[in-house]
PDB file of N, CA and C in Angstrom:
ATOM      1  N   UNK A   1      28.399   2.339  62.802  1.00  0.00           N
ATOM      2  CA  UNK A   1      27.092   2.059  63.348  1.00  0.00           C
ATOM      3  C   UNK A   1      27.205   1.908  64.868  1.00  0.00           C
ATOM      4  N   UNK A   2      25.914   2.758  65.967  1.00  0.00           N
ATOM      5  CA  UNK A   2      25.972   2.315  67.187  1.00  0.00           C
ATOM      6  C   UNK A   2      25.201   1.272  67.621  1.00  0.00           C
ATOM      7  N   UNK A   3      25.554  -0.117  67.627  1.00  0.00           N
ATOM      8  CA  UNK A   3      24.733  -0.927  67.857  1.00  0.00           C
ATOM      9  C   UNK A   3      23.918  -0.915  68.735  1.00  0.00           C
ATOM     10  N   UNK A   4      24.565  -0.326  70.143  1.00  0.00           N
ATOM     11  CA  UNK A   4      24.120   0.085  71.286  1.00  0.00           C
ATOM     12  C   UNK A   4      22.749   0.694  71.568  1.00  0.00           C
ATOM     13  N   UNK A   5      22.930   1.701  70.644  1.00  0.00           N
ATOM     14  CA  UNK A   5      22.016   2.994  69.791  1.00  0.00           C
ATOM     15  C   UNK A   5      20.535   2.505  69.432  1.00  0.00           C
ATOM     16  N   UNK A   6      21.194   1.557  68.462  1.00  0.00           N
ATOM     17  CA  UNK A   6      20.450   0.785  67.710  1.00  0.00           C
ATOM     18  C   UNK A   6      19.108   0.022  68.629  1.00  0.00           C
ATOM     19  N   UNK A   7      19.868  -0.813  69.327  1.00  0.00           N
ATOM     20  CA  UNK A   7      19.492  -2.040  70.021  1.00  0.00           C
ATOM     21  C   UNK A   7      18.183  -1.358  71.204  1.00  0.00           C
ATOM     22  N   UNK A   8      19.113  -0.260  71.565  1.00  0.00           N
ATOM     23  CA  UNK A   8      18.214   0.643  72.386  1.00  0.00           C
ATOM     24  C   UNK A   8      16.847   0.717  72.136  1.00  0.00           C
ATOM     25  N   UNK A   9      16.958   1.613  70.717  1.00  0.00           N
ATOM     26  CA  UNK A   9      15.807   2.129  70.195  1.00  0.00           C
ATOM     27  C   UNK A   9      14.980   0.898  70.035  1.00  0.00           C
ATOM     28  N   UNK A  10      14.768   0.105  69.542  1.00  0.00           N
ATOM     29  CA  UNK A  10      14.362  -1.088  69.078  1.00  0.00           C
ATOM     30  C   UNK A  10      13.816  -1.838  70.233  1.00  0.00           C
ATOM     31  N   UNK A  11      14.429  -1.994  71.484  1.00  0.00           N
ATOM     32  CA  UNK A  11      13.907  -2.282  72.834  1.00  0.00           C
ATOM     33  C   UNK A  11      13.014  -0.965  73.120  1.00  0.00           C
ATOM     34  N   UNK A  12      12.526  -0.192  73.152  1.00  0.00           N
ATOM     35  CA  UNK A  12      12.606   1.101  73.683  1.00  0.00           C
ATOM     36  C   UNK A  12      10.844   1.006  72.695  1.00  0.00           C
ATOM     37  N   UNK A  13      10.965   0.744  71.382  1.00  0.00           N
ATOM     38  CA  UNK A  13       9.835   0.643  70.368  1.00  0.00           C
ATOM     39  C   UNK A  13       9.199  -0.991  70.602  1.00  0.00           C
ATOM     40  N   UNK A  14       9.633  -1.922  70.618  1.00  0.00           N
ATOM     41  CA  UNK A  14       8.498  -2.917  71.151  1.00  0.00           C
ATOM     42  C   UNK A  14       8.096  -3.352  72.683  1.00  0.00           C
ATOM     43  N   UNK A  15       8.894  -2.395  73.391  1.00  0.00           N
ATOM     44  CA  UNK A  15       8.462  -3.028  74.760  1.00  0.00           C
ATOM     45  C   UNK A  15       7.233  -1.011  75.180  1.00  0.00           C
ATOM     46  N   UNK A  16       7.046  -0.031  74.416  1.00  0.00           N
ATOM     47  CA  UNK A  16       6.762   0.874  74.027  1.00  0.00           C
ATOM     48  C   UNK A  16       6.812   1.706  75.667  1.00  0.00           C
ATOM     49  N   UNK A  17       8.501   2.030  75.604  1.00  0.00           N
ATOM     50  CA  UNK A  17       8.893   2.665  77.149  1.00  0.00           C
ATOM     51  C   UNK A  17       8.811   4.000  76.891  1.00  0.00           C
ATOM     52  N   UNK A  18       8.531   4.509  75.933  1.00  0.00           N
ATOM     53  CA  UNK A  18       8.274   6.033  75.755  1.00  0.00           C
ATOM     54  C   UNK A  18       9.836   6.982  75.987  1.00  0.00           C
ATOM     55  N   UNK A  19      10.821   6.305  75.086  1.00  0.00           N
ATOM     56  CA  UNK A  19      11.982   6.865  75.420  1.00  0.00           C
ATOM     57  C   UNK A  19      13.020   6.415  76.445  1.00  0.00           C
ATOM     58  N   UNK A  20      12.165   5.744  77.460  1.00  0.00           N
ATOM     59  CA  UNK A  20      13.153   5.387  78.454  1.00  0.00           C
ATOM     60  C   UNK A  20      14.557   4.825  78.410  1.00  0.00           C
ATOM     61  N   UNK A  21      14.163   3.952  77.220  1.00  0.00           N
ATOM     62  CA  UNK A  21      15.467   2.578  76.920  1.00  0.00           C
ATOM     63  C   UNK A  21      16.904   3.658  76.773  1.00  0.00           C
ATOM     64  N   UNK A  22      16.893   4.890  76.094  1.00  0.00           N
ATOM     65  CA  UNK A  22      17.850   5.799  76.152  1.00  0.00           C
ATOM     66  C   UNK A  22      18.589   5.718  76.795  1.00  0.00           C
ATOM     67  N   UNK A  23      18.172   5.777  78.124  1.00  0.00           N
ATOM     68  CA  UNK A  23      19.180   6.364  79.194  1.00  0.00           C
ATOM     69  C   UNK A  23      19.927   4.865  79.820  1.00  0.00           C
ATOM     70  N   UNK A  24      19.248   3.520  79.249  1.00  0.00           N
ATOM     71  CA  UNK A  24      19.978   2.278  79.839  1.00  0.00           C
ATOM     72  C   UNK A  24      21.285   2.365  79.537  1.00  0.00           C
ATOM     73  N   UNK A  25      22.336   1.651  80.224  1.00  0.00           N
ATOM     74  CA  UNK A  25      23.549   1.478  80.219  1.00  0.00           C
ATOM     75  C   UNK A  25      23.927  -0.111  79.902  1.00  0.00           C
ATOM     76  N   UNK A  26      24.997  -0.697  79.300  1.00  0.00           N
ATOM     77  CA  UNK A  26      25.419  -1.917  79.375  1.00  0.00           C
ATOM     78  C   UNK A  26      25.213  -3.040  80.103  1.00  0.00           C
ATOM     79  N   UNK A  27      24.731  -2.291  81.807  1.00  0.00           N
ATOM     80  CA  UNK A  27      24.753  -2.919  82.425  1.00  0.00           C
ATOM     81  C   UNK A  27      23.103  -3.251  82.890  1.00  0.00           C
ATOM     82  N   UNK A  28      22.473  -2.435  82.878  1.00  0.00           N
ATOM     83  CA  UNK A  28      21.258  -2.736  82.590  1.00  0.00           C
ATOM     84  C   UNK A  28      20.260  -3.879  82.322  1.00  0.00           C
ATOM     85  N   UNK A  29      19.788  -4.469  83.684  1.00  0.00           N
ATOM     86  CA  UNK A  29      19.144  -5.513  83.565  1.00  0.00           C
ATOM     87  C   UNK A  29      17.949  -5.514  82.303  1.00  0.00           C
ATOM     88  N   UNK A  30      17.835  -6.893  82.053  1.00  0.00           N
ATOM     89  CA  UNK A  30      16.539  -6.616  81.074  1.00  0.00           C
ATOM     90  C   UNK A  30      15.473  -8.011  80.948  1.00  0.00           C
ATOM     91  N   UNK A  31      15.656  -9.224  81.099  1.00  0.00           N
ATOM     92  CA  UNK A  31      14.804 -10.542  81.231  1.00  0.00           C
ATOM     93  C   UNK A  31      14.869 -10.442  82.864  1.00  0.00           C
ATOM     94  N   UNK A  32      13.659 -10.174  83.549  1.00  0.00           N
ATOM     95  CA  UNK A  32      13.420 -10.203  84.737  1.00  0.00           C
ATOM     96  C   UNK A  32      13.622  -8.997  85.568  1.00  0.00           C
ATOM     97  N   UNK A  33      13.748  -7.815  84.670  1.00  0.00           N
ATOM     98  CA  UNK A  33      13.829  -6.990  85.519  1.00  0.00           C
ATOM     99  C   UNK A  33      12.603  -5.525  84.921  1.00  0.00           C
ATOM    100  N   UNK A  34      12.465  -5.894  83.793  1.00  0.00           N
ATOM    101  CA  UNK A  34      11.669  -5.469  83.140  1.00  0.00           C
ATOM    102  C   UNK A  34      10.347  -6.122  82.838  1.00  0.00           C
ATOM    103  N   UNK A  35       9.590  -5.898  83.623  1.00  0.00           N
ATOM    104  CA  UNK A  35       8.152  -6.523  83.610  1.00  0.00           C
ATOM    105  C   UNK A  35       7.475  -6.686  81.923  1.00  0.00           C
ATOM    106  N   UNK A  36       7.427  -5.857  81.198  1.00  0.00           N
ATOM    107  CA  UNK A  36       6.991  -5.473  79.600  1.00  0.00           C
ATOM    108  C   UNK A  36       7.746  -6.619  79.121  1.00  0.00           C
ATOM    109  N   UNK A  37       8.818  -7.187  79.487  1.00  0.00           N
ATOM    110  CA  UNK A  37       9.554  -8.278  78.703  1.00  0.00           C
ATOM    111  C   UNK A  37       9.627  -9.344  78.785  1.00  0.00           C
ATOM    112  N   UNK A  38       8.263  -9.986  78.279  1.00  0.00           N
ATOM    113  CA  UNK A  38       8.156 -11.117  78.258  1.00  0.00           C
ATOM    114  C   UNK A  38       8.461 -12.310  77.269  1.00  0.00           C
ATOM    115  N   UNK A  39       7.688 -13.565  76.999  1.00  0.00           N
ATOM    116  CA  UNK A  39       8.007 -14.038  76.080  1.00  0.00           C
ATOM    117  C   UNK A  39       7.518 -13.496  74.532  1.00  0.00           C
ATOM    118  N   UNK A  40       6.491 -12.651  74.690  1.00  0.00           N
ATOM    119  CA  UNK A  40       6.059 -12.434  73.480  1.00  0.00           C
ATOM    120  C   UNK A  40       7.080 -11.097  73.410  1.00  0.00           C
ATOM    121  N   UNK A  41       7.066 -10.864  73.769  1.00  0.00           N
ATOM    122  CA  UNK A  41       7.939  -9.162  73.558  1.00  0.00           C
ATOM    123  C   UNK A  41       9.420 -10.094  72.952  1.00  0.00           C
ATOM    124  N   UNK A  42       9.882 -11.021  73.537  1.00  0.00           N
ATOM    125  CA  UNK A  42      11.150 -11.551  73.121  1.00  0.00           C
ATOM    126  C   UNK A  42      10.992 -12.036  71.839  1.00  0.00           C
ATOM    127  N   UNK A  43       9.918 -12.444  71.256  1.00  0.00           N
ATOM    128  CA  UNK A  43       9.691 -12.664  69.953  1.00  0.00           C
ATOM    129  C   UNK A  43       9.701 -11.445  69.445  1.00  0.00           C
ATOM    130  N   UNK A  44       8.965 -10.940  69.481  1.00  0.00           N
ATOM    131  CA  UNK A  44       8.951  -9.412  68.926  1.00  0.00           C
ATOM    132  C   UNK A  44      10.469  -8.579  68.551  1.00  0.00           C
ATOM    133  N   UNK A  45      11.200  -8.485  70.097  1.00  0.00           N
ATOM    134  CA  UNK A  45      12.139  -8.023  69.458  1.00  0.00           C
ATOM    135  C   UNK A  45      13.286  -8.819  68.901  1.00  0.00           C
ATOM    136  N   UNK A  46      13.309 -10.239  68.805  1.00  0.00           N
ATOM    137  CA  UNK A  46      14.149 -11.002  67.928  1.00  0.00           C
ATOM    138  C   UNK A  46      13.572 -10.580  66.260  1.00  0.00           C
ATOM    139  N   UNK A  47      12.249 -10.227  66.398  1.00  0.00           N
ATOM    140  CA  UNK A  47      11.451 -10.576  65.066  1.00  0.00           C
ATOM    141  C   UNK A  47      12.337  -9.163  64.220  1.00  0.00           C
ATOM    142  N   UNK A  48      12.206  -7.912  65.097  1.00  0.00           N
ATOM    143  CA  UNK A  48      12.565  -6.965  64.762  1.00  0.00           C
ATOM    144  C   UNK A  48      13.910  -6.694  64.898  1.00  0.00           C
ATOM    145  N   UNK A  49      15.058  -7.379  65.366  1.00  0.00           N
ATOM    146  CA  UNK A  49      16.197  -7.000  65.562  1.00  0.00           C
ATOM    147  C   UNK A  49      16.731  -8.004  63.912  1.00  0.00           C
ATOM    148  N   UNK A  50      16.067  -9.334  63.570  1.00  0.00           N
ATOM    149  CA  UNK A  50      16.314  -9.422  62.454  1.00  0.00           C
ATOM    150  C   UNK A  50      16.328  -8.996  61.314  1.00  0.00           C
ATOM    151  N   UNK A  51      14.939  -8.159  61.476  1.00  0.00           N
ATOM    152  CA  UNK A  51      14.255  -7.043  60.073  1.00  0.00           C
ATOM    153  C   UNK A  51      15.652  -5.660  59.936  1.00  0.00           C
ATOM    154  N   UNK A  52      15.697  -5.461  61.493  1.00  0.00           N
ATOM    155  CA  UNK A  52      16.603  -4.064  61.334  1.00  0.00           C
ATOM    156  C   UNK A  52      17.986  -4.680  61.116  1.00  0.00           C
ATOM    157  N   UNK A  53      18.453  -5.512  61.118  1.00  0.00           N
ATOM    158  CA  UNK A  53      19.557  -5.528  61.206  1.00  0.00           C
ATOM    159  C   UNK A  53      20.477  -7.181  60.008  1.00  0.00           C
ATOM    160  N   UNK A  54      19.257  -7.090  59.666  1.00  0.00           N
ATOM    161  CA  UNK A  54      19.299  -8.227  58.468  1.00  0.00           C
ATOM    162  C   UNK A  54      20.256  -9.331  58.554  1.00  0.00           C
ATOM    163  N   UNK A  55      19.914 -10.059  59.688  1.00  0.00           N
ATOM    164  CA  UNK A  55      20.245 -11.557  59.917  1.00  0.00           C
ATOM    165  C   UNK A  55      19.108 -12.278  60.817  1.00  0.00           C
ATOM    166  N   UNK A  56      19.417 -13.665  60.577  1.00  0.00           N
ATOM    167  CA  UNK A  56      18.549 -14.711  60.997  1.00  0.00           C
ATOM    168  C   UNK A  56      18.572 -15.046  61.892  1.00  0.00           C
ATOM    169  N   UNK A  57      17.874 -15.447  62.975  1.00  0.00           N
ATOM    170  CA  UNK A  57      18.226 -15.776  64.607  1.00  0.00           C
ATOM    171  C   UNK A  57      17.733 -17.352  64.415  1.00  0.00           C
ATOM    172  N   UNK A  58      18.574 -18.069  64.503  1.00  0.00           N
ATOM    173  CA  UNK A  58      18.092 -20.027  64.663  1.00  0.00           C
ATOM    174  C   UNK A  58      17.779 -20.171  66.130  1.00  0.00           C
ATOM    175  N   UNK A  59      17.071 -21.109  66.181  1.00  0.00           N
ATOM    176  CA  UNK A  59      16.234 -21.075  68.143  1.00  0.00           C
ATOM    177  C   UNK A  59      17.215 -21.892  68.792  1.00  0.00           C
ATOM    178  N   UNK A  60      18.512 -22.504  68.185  1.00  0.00           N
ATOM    179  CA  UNK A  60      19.168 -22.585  69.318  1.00  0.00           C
ATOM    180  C   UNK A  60      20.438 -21.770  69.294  1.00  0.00           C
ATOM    181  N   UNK A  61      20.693 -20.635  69.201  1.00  0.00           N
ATOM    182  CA  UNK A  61      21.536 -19.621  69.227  1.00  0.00           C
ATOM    183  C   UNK A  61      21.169 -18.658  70.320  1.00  0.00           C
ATOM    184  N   UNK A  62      19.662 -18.723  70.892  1.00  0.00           N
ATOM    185  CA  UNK A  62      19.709 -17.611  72.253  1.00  0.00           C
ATOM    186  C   UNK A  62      19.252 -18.710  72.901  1.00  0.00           C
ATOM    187  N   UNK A  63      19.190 -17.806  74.121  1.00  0.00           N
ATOM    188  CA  UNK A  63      18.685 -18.672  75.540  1.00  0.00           C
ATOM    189  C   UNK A  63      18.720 -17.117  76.573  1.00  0.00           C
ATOM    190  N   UNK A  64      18.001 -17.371  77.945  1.00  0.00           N
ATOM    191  CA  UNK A  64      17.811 -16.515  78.626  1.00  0.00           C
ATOM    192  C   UNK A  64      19.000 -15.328  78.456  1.00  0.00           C
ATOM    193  N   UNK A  65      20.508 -16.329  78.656  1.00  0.00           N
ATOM    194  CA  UNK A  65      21.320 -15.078  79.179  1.00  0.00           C
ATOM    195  C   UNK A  65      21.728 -14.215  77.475  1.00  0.00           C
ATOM    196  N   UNK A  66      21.337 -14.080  76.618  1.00  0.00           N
ATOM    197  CA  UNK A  66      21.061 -13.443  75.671  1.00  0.00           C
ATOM    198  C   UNK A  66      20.342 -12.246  76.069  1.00  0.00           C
ATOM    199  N   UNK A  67      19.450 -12.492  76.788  1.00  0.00           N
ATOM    200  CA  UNK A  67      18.512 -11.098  77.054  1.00  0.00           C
ATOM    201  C   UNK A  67      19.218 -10.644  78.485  1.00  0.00           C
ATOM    202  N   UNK A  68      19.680 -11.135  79.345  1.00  0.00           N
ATOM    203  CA  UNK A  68      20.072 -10.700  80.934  1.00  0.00           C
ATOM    204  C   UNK A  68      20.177  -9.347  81.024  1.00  0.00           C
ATOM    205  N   UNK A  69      21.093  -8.752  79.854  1.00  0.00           N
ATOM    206  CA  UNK A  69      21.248  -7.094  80.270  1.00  0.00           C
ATOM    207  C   UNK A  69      21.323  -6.441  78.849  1.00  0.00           C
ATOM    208  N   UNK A  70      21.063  -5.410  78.770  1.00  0.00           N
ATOM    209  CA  UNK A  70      21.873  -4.620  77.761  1.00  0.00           C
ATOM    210  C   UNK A  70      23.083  -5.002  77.001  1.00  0.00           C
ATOM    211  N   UNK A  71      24.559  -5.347  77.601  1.00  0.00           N
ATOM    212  CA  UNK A  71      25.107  -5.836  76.954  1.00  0.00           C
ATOM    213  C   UNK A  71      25.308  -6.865  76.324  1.00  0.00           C
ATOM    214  N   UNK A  72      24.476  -7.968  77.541  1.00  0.00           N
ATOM    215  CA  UNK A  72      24.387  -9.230  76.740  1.00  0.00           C
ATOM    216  C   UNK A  72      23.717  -9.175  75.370  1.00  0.00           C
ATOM    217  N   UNK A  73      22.486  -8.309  74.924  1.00  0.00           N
ATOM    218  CA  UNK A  73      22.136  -8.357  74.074  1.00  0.00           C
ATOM    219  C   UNK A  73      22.980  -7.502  72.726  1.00  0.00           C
ATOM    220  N   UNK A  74      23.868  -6.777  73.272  1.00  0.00           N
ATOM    221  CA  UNK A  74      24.310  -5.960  72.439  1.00  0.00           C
ATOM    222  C   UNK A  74      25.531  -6.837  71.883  1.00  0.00           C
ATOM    223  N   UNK A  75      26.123  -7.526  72.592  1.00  0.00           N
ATOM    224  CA  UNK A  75      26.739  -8.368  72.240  1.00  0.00           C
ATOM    225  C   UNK A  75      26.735  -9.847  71.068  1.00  0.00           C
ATOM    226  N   UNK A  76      25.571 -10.199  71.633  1.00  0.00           N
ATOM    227  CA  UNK A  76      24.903 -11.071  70.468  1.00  0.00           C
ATOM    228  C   UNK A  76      24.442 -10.462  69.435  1.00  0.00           C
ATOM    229  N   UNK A  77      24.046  -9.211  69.237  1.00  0.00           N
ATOM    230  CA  UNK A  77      23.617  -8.721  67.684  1.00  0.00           C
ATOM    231  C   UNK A  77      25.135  -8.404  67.529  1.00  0.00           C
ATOM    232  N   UNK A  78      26.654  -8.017  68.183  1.00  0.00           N
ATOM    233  CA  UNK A  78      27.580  -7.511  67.571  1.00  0.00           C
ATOM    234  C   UNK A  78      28.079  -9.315  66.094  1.00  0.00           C
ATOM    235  N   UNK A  79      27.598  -9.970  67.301  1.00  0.00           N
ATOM    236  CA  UNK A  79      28.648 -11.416  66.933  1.00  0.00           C
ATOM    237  C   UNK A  79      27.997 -11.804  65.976  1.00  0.00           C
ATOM    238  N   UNK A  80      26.571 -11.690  65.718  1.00  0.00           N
ATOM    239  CA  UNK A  80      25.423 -12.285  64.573  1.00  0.00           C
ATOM    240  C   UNK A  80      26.260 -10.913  63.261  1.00  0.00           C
ATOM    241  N   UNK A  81      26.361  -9.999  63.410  1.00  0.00           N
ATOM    242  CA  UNK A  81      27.197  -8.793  62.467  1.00  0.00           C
ATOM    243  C   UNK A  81      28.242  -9.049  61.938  1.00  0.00           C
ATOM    244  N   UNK A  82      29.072  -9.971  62.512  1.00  0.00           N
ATOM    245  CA  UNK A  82      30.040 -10.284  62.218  1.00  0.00           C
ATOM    246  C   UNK A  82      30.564 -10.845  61.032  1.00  0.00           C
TER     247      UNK A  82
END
């Protein structure tokens, strides 16, 4: 599985960038650099990264730097996989 891939698409479908999220890289800012990503969008895609990827997110397991970039987030769905 590409989580990466994954995580992409899924950012890419609730923040509705029309493909864009594709071309992000690891490094890729994303809480504050992306206007579309707010608090409701962060619900959204916690809501949906649980559905796709079938685990539970508890509210004290993220915090901002969860969302900071691409990898940060790719990282926390690797470790919730685990």
């Amino acid at each position: 599985m590409d989580t990466k891939k994954e995580v992409l698409s899924l950012l890419d479908e609730v923040l509705s960038l029309g493909g864009a999220a594709a071309r992000f890289d690891l490094d890729t800012p994303l809480l504050g650099a992306l206007p579309d990503l707010d608090s409701m969008a962060v619900v959204g895609l916690i809501n949906m990264l649980e559905e796709h990827f079938g685990f539970i997110v508890g509210d004290d397991e993220i915090d901002g730097s969860t969302f900071a970039s691409v990898g940060s987030l790719v990282e926390f769905v690797n470790a919730k996989l685990a």
